[in-house]
C-alpha atoms as a PDB file:
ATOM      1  CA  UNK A   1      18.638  -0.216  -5.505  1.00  0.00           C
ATOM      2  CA  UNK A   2      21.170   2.643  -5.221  1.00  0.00           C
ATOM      3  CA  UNK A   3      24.514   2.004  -6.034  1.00  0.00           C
ATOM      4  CA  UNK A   4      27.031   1.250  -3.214  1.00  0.00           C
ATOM      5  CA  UNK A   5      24.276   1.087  -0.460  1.00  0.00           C
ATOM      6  CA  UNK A   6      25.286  -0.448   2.555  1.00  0.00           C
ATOM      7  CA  UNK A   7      23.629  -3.153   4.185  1.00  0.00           C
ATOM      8  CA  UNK A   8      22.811  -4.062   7.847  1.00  0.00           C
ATOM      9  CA  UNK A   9      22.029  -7.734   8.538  1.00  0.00           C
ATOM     10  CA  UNK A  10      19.383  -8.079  11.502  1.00  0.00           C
ATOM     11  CA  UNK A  11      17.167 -11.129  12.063  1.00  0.00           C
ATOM     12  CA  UNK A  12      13.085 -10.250  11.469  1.00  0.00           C
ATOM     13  CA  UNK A  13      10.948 -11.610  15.013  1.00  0.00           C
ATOM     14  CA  UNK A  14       8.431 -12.611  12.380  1.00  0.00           C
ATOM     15  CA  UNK A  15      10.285 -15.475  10.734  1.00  0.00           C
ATOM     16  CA  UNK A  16      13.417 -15.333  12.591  1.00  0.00           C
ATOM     17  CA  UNK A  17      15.698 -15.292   9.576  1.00  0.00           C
ATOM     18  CA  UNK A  18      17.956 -12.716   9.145  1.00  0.00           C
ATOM     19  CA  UNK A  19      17.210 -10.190   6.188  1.00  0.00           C
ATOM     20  CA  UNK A  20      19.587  -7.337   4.809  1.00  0.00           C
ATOM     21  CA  UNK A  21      18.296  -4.181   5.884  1.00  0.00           C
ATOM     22  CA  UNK A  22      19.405  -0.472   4.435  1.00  0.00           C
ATOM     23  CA  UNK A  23      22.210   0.933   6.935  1.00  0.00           C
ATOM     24  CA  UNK A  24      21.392   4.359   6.565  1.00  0.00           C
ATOM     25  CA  UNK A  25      17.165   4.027   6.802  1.00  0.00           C
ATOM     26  CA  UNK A  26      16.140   6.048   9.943  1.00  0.00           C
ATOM     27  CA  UNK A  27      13.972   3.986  12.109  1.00  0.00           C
ATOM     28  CA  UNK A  28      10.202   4.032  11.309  1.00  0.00           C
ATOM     29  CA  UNK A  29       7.388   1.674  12.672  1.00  0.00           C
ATOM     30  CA  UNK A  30       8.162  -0.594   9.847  1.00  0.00           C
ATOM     31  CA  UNK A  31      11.075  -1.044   7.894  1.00  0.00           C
ATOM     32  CA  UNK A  32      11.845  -3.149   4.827  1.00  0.00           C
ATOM     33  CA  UNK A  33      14.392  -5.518   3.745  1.00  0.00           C
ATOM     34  CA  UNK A  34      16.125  -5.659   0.441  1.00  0.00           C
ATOM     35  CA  UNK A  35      13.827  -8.785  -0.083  1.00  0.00           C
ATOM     36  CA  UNK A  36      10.683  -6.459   1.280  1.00  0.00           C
ATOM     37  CA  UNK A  37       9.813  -8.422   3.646  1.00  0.00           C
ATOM     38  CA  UNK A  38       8.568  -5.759   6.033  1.00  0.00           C
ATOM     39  CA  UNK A  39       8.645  -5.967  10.165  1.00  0.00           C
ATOM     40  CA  UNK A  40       7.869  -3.497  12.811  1.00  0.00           C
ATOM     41  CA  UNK A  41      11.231  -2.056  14.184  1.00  0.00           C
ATOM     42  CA  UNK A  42      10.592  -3.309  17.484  1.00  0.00           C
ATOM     43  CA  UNK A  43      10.350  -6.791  16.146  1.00  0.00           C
ATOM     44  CA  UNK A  44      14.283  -6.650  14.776  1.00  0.00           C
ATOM     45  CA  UNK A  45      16.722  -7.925  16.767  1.00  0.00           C
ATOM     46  CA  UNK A  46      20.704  -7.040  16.348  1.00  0.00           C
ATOM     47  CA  UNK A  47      21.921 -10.510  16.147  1.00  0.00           C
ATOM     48  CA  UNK A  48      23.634 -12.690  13.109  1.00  0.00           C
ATOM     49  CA  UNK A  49      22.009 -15.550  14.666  1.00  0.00           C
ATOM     50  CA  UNK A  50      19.584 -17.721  12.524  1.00  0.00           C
ATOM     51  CA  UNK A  51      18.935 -18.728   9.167  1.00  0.00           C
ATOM     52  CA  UNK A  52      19.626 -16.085   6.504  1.00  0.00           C
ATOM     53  CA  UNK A  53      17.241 -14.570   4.120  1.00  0.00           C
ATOM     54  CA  UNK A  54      18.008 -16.468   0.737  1.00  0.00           C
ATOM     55  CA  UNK A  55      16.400 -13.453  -1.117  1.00  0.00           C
ATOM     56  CA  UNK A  56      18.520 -10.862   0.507  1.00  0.00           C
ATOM     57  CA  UNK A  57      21.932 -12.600  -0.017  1.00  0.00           C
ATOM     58  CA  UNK A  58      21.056 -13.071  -3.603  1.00  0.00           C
ATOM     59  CA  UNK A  59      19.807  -9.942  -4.028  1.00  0.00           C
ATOM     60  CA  UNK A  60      22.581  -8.185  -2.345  1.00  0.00           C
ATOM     61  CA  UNK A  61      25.385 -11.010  -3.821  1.00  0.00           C
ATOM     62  CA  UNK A  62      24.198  -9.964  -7.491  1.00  0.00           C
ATOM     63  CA  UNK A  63      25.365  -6.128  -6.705  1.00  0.00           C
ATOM     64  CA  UNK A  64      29.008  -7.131  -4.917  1.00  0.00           C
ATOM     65  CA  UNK A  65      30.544  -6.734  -8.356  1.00  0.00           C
ATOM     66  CA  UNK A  66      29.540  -3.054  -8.378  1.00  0.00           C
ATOM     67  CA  UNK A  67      31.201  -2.640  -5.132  1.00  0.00           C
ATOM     68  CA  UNK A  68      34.505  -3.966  -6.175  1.00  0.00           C
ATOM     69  CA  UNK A  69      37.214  -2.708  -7.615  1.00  0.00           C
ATOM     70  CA  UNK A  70      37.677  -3.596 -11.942  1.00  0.00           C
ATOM     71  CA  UNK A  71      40.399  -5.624 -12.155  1.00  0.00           C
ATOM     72  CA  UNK A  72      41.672  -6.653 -15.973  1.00  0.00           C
ATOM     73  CA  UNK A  73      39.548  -9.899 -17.290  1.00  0.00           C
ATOM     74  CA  UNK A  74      42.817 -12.695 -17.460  1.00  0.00           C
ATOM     75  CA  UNK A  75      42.219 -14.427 -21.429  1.00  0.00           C
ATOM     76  CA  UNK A  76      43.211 -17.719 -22.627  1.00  0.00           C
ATOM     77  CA  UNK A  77      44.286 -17.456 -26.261  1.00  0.00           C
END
Protein backbone atom coordinates (compact mmCIF):
# COMPACT_ATOMS: atom_id res chain seq x y z
CA UNK A 1 0.00 0.00 0.00
CA UNK A 2 1.60 3.34 -0.98
CA UNK A 3 2.46 5.59 1.56
CA UNK A 4 0.06 8.49 2.41
CA UNK A 5 -2.76 7.16 0.07
CA UNK A 6 -5.95 8.57 0.66
CA UNK A 7 -8.96 6.75 1.26
CA UNK A 8 -12.64 7.12 0.17
CA UNK A 9 -15.22 5.30 2.32
CA UNK A 10 -18.30 4.08 0.10
CA UNK A 11 -20.67 1.26 1.07
CA UNK A 12 -20.32 -2.06 -1.51
CA UNK A 13 -24.34 -3.02 -2.90
CA UNK A 14 -23.00 -6.53 -2.47
CA UNK A 15 -22.79 -6.71 1.31
CA UNK A 16 -23.83 -3.32 2.14
CA UNK A 17 -20.91 -2.54 4.42
CA UNK A 18 -18.89 0.19 3.79
CA UNK A 19 -15.21 -0.59 2.56
CA UNK A 20 -12.23 1.98 2.13
CA UNK A 21 -11.72 2.53 -1.37
CA UNK A 22 -8.43 4.34 -3.10
CA UNK A 23 -9.40 8.19 -3.64
CA UNK A 24 -7.46 8.69 -6.56
CA UNK A 25 -8.46 5.10 -8.60
CA UNK A 26 -10.24 6.22 -11.85
CA UNK A 27 -13.45 4.44 -12.21
CA UNK A 28 -13.31 0.98 -13.92
CA UNK A 29 -16.09 -1.77 -14.09
CA UNK A 30 -14.75 -3.08 -10.89
CA UNK A 31 -12.89 -1.55 -8.30
CA UNK A 32 -11.26 -2.89 -5.14
CA UNK A 33 -11.17 -2.08 -1.59
CA UNK A 34 -8.19 -1.94 0.65
CA UNK A 35 -9.69 -5.28 2.04
CA UNK A 36 -10.12 -6.50 -1.89
CA UNK A 37 -13.26 -7.09 -1.72
CA UNK A 38 -14.10 -6.19 -5.30
CA UNK A 39 -17.69 -4.63 -6.63
CA UNK A 40 -18.78 -3.31 -9.92
CA UNK A 41 -18.71 0.59 -9.78
CA UNK A 42 -22.23 0.83 -10.38
CA UNK A 43 -22.92 -1.23 -7.33
CA UNK A 44 -21.10 1.60 -4.88
CA UNK A 45 -23.08 3.92 -3.37
CA UNK A 46 -21.67 7.44 -1.81
CA UNK A 47 -23.10 7.05 1.56
CA UNK A 48 -21.39 6.48 5.26
CA UNK A 49 -24.41 4.61 6.03
CA UNK A 50 -24.07 0.91 7.22
CA UNK A 51 -21.84 -1.30 8.90
CA UNK A 52 -18.13 -0.72 8.23
CA UNK A 53 -15.70 -3.05 6.71
CA UNK A 54 -13.69 -4.43 9.82
CA UNK A 55 -10.82 -5.32 7.36
CA UNK A 56 -10.55 -1.92 5.87
CA UNK A 57 -10.49 0.07 9.18
CA UNK A 58 -7.83 -2.21 10.42
CA UNK A 59 -6.05 -2.21 7.52
CA UNK A 60 -6.16 1.44 7.00
CA UNK A 61 -5.94 2.13 11.18
CA UNK A 62 -2.48 0.14 11.12
CA UNK A 63 -1.01 2.90 8.50
CA UNK A 64 -2.49 6.26 10.51
CA UNK A 65 0.85 6.39 12.28
CA UNK A 66 2.61 6.96 8.94
CA UNK A 67 0.32 9.75 8.29
CA UNK A 68 1.02 11.61 11.42
CA UNK A 69 3.28 13.82 12.40
CA UNK A 70 6.56 12.22 14.94
CA UNK A 71 6.11 13.64 17.99
CA UNK A 72 9.00 12.85 20.87
CA UNK A 73 8.14 9.31 22.74
CA UNK A 74 7.34 10.91 26.66
CA UNK A 75 9.72 8.22 29.15
CA UNK A 76 9.20 7.32 32.64
CA UNK A 77 12.57 6.94 34.35
Amino acid sequence: MPEHRAWRWLRSGYDDRVHAFPADERPASFVEAVCAHTVPFGKLTRSHTGARCLSCLLIVGDHLPDRLPARPVDTVD
